[in-house]
Protein backbone atom coordinates (compact mmCIF):
# COMPACT_ATOMS: atom_id res chain seq x y z
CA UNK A 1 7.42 -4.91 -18.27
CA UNK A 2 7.46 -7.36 -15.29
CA UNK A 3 5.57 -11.16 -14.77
CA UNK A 4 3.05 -10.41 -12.36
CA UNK A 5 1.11 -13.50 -10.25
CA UNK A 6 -1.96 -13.41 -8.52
CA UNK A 7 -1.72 -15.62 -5.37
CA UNK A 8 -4.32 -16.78 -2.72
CA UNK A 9 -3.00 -16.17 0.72
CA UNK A 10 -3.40 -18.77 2.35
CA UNK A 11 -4.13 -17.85 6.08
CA UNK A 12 -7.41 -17.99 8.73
CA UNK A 13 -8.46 -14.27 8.90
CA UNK A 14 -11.72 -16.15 10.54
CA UNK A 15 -9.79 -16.07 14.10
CA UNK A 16 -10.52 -12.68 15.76
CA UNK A 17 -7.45 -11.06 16.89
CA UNK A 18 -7.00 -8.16 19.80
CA UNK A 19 -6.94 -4.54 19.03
CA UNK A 20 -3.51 -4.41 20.06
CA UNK A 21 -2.20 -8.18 18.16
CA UNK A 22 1.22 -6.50 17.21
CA UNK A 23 3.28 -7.76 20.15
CA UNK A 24 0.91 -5.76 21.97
CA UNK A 25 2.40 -2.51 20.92
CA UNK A 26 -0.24 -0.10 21.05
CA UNK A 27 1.13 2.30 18.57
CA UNK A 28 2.54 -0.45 15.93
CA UNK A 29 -0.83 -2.54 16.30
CA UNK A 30 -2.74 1.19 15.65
CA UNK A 31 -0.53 2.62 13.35
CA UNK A 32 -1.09 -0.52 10.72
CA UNK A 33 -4.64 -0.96 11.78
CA UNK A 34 -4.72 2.68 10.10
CA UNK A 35 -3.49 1.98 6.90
CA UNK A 36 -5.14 -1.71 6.53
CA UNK A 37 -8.31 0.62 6.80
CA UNK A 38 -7.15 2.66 4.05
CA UNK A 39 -6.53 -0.15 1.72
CA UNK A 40 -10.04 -1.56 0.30
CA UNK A 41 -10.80 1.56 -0.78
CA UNK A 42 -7.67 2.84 -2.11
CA UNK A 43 -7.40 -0.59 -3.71
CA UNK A 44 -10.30 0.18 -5.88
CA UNK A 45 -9.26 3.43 -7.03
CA UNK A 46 -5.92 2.21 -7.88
CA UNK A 47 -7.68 -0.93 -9.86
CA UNK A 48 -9.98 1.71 -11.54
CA UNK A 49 -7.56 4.31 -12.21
CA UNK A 50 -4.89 2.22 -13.64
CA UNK A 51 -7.70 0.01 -16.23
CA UNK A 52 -8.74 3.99 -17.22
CA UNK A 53 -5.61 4.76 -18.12
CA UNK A 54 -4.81 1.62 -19.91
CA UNK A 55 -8.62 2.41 -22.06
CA UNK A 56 -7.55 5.91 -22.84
CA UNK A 57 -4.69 4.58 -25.02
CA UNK A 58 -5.40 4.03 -28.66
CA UNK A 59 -5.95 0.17 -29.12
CA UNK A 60 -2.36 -0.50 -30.86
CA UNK A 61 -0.64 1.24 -27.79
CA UNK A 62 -2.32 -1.04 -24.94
CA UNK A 63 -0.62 -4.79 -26.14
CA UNK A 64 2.33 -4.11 -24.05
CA UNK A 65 1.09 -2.94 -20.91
CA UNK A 66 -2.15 -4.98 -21.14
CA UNK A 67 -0.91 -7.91 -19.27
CA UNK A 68 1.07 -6.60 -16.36
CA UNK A 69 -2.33 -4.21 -15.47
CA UNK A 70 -4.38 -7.44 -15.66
CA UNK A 71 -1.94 -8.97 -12.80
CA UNK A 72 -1.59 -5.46 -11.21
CA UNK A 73 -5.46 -5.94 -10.65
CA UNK A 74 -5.80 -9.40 -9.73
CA UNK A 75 -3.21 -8.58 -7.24
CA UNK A 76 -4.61 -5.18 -5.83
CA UNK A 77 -8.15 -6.72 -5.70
CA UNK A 78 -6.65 -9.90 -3.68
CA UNK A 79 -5.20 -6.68 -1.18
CA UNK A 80 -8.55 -5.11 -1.62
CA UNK A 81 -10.79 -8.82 -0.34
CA UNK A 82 -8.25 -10.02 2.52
CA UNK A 83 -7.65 -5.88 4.14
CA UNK A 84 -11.72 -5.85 4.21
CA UNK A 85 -11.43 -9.08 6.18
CA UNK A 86 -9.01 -7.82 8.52
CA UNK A 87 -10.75 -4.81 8.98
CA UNK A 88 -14.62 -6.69 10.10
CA UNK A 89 -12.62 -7.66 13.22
CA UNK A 90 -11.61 -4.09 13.29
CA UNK A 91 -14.99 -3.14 13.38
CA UNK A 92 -16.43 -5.84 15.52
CA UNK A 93 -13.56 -4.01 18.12
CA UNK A 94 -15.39 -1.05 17.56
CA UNK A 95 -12.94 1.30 15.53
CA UNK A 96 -14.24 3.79 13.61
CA UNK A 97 -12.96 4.03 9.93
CA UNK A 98 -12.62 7.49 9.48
CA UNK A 99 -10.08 7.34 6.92
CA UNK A 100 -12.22 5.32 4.87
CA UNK A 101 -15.19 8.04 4.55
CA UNK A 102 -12.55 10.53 3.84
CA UNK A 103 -11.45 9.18 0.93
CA UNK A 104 -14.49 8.45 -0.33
CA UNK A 105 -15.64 11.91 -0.15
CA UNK A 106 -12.39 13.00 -1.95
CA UNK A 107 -13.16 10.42 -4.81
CA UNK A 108 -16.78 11.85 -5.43
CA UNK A 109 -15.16 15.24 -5.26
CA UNK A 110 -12.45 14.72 -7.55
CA UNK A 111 -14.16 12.01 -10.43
CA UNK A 112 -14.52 14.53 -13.10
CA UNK A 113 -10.78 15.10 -13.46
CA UNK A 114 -8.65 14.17 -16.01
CA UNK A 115 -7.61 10.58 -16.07
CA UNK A 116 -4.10 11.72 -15.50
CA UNK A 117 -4.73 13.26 -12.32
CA UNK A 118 -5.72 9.42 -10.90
CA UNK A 119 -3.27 7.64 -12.72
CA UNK A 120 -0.74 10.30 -11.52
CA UNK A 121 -2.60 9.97 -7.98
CA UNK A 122 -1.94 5.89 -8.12
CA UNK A 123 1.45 5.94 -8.93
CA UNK A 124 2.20 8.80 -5.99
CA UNK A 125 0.34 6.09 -3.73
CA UNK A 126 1.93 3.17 -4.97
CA UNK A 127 5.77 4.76 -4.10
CA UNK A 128 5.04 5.00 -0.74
CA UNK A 129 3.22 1.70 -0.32
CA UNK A 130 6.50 0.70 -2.12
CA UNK A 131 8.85 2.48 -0.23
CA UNK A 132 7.23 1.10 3.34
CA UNK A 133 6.73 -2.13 1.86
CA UNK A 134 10.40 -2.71 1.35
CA UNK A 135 10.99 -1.04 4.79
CA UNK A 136 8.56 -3.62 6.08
CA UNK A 137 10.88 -6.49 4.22
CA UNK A 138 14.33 -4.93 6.06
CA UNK A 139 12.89 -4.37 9.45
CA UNK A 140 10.28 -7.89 10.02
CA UNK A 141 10.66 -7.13 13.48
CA UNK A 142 8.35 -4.36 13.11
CA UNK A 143 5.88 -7.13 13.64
CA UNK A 144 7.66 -8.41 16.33
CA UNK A 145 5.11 -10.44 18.95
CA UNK A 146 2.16 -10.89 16.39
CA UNK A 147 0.55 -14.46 15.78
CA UNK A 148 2.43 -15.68 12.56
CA UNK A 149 -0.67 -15.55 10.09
CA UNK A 150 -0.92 -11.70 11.09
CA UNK A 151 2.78 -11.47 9.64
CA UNK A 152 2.29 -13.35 7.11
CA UNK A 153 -0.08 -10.90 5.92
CA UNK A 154 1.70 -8.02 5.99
CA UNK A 155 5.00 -9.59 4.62
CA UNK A 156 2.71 -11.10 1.83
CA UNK A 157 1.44 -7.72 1.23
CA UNK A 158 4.57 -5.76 1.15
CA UNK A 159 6.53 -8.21 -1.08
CA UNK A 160 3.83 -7.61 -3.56
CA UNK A 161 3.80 -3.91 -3.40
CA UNK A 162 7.17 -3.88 -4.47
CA UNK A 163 6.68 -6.55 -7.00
CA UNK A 164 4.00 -4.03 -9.16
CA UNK A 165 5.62 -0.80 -7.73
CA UNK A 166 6.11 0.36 -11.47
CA UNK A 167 2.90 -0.08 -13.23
CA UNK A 168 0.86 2.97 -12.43
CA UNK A 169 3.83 4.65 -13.38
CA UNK A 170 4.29 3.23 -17.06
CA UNK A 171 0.78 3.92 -17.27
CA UNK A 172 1.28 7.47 -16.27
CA UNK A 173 4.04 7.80 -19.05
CA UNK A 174 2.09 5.99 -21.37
CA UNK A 175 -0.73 8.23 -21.71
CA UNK A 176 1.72 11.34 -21.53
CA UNK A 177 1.38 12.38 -18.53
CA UNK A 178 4.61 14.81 -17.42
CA UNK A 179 6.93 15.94 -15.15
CA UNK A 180 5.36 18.58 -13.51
CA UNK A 181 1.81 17.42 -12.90
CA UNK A 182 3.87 14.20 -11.66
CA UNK A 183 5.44 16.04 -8.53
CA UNK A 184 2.32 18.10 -7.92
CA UNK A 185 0.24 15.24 -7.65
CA UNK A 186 3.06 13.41 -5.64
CA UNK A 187 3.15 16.39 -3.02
CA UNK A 188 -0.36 16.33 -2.45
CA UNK A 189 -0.11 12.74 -2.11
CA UNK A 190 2.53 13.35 0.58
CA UNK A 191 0.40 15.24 2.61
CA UNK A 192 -2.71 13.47 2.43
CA UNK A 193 -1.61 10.58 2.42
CA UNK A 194 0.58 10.73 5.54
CA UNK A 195 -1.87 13.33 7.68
CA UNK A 196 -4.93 10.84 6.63
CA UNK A 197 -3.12 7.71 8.55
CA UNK A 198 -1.79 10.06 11.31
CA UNK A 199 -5.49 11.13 12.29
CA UNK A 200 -6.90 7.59 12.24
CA UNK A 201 -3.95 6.74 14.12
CA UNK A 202 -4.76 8.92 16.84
CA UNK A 203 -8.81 7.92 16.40
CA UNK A 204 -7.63 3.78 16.80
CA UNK A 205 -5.40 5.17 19.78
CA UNK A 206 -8.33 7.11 21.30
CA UNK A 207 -10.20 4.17 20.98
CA UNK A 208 -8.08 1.76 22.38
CA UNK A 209 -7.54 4.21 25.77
CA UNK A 210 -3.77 4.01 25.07
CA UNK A 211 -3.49 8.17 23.15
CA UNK A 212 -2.36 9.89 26.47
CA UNK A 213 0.41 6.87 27.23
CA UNK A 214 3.47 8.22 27.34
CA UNK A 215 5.04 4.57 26.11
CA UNK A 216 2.66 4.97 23.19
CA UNK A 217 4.81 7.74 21.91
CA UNK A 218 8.24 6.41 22.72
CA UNK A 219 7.32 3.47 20.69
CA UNK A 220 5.61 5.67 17.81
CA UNK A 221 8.68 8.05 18.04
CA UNK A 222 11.18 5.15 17.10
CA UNK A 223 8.97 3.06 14.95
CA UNK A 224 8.42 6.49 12.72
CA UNK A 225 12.12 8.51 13.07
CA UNK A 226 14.85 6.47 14.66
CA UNK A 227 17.87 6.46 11.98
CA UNK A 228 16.11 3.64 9.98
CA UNK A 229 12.50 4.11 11.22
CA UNK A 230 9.67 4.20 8.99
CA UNK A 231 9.84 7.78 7.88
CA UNK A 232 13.10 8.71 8.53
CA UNK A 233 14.35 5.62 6.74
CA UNK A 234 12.80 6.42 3.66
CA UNK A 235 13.40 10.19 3.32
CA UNK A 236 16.11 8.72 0.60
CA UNK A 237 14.05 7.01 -1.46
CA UNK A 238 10.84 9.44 -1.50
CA UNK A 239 13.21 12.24 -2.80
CA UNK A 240 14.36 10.15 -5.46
CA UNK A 241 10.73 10.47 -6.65
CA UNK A 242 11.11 14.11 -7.46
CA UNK A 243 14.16 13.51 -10.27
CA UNK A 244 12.81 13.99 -13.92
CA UNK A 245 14.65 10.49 -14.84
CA UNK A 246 13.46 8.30 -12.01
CA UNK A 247 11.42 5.16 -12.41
CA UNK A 248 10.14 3.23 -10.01
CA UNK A 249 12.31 0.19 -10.88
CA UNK A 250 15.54 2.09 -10.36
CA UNK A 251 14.57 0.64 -6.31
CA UNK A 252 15.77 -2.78 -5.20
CA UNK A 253 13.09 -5.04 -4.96
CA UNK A 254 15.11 -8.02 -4.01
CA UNK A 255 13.45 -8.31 -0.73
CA UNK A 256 10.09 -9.11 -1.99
CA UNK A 257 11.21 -11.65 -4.79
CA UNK A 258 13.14 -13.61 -2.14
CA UNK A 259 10.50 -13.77 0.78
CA UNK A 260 7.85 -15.08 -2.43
CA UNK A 261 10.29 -17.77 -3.02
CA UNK A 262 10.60 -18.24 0.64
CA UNK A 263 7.50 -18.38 1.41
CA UNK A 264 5.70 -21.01 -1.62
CA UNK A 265 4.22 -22.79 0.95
CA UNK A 266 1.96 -20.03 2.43
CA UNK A 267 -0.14 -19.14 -0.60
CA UNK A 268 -1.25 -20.68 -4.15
CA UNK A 269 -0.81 -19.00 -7.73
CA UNK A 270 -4.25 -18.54 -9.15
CA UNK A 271 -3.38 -16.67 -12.18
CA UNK A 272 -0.30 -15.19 -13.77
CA UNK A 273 0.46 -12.45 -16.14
CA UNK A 274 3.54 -12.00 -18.33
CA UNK A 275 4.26 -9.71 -20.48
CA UNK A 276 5.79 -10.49 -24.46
């Protein structure tokens, strides 16, 4: 088990920004405008899903993992408070979150399932936010040209991710979930996941009058499959998923403990869990 804190980021997200605040990039600026829309609700699930699984273990079982899902919480509802901030100016810019109302229909269609199925569903989720979260760590140009509190926000974010990347997995384990439902669930996931921030993508460039842009899509092109790119980059690490032996911590997360040490200064610890 891993020491989990919950810190305050501490950054104006009272400013309004432009639609297109990274560097101006109109694909980077949509592209994360897509999946900041994504995260107060996915938050939530992941928050709800993981305490679920933590209930559904007998009492004796629940000690050990009790504390790091209390920090995974106070950390994913911190994500959940300052993405819903981000996304009023969003919506003040008149962008439509589609993505949002998706998943919320999903949710209501899918509540009666087995807690496995979320847990399993959270943990799928949490690899890739993972996975790009480190990406984000190795590549901070990626935010090249944006005001410094925007990159502190997604750096913050991302080192985090990484920090509680194993969680909703031991939770998954620990209420015997297996193999098999574990890559069905994760291919799903996959698809979803990835074709839900593609089409708001599009909707945010729509919006912005930038879809039809031929730079647009030479920008998107090498921010998603250039050699390292976002996608591309990662191929590695989301197969590694698919082994019956992986675990989440088997990935460096070196990145993300040295930018929190870099970075003291930029938020305050307001609570801290550590496990016996």
């Amino acid at each position: 088990m891993s020491e989990l804190m919950v810190r305050r980021l501490l950054i104006d997200l009272e400013t309004p920004f432009p639609a297109r605040w990274n560097g101006g990039d109109a694909f980077r600026s949509a592209f994360f405008n897509a999946l900041s829309m994504s995260f107060p609700v996915g938050e939530q699930y992941f928050i709800d899903s993981v305490r679920n699984g933590l209930k559904s273990l007998p009492e004796g079982q629940r000690a050990p993992l009790a504390v790091e899902v209390q920090g995974f919480v106070g950390q994913e509802a911190t994500h959940r408070r300052i993405h819903s901030l981000f996304n009023n100016h969003l919506d003040k810019l008149g962008f439509r979150n589609e993505i949002e109302r998706r998943a919320l229909r999903r949710l209501k269609d899918n509540a009666h399932r087995d807690v496995r199925i979320h847990v399993a569903a959270t943990a799928a989720t949490e690899h890739f936010t993972a996975l790009f979260a480190d990406w984000m760590l190795r590549h901070p140009e990626a935010l090249e040209g944006s005001e410094p509190r925007l990159q502190t926000l997604w750096l913050w974010h991302s080192a985090e991710e990484s920090e509680h990347r194993s969680t909703a997995f031991d939770i998954y384990n620990a209420i015997s979930g297996n193999h098999e439902w574990r890559l069905r669930i994760f291919r799903y996931i996959t698809v979803t996941f990835l074709s839900d921030v593609l089409r708001q993508t599009v909707r945010n460039l729509w919006h912005d009058g930038s879809l039809l842009r031929w730079s647009t899509w030479r920008s998107g092109a090498s921010f998603l499959f250039a050699r390292d790119g976002l996608l591309r980059g990662n191929y590695a690490g989301w197969r590694d998923y698919l082994r019956p032996d992986f675990h989440p911590s088997q990935h460096d997360a070196s990145r993300s403990a040295q930018w929190l040490r870099d970075n003291q200064a930029l938020f305050s610890v307001v609570g801290q869990a550590a496990a016996p």
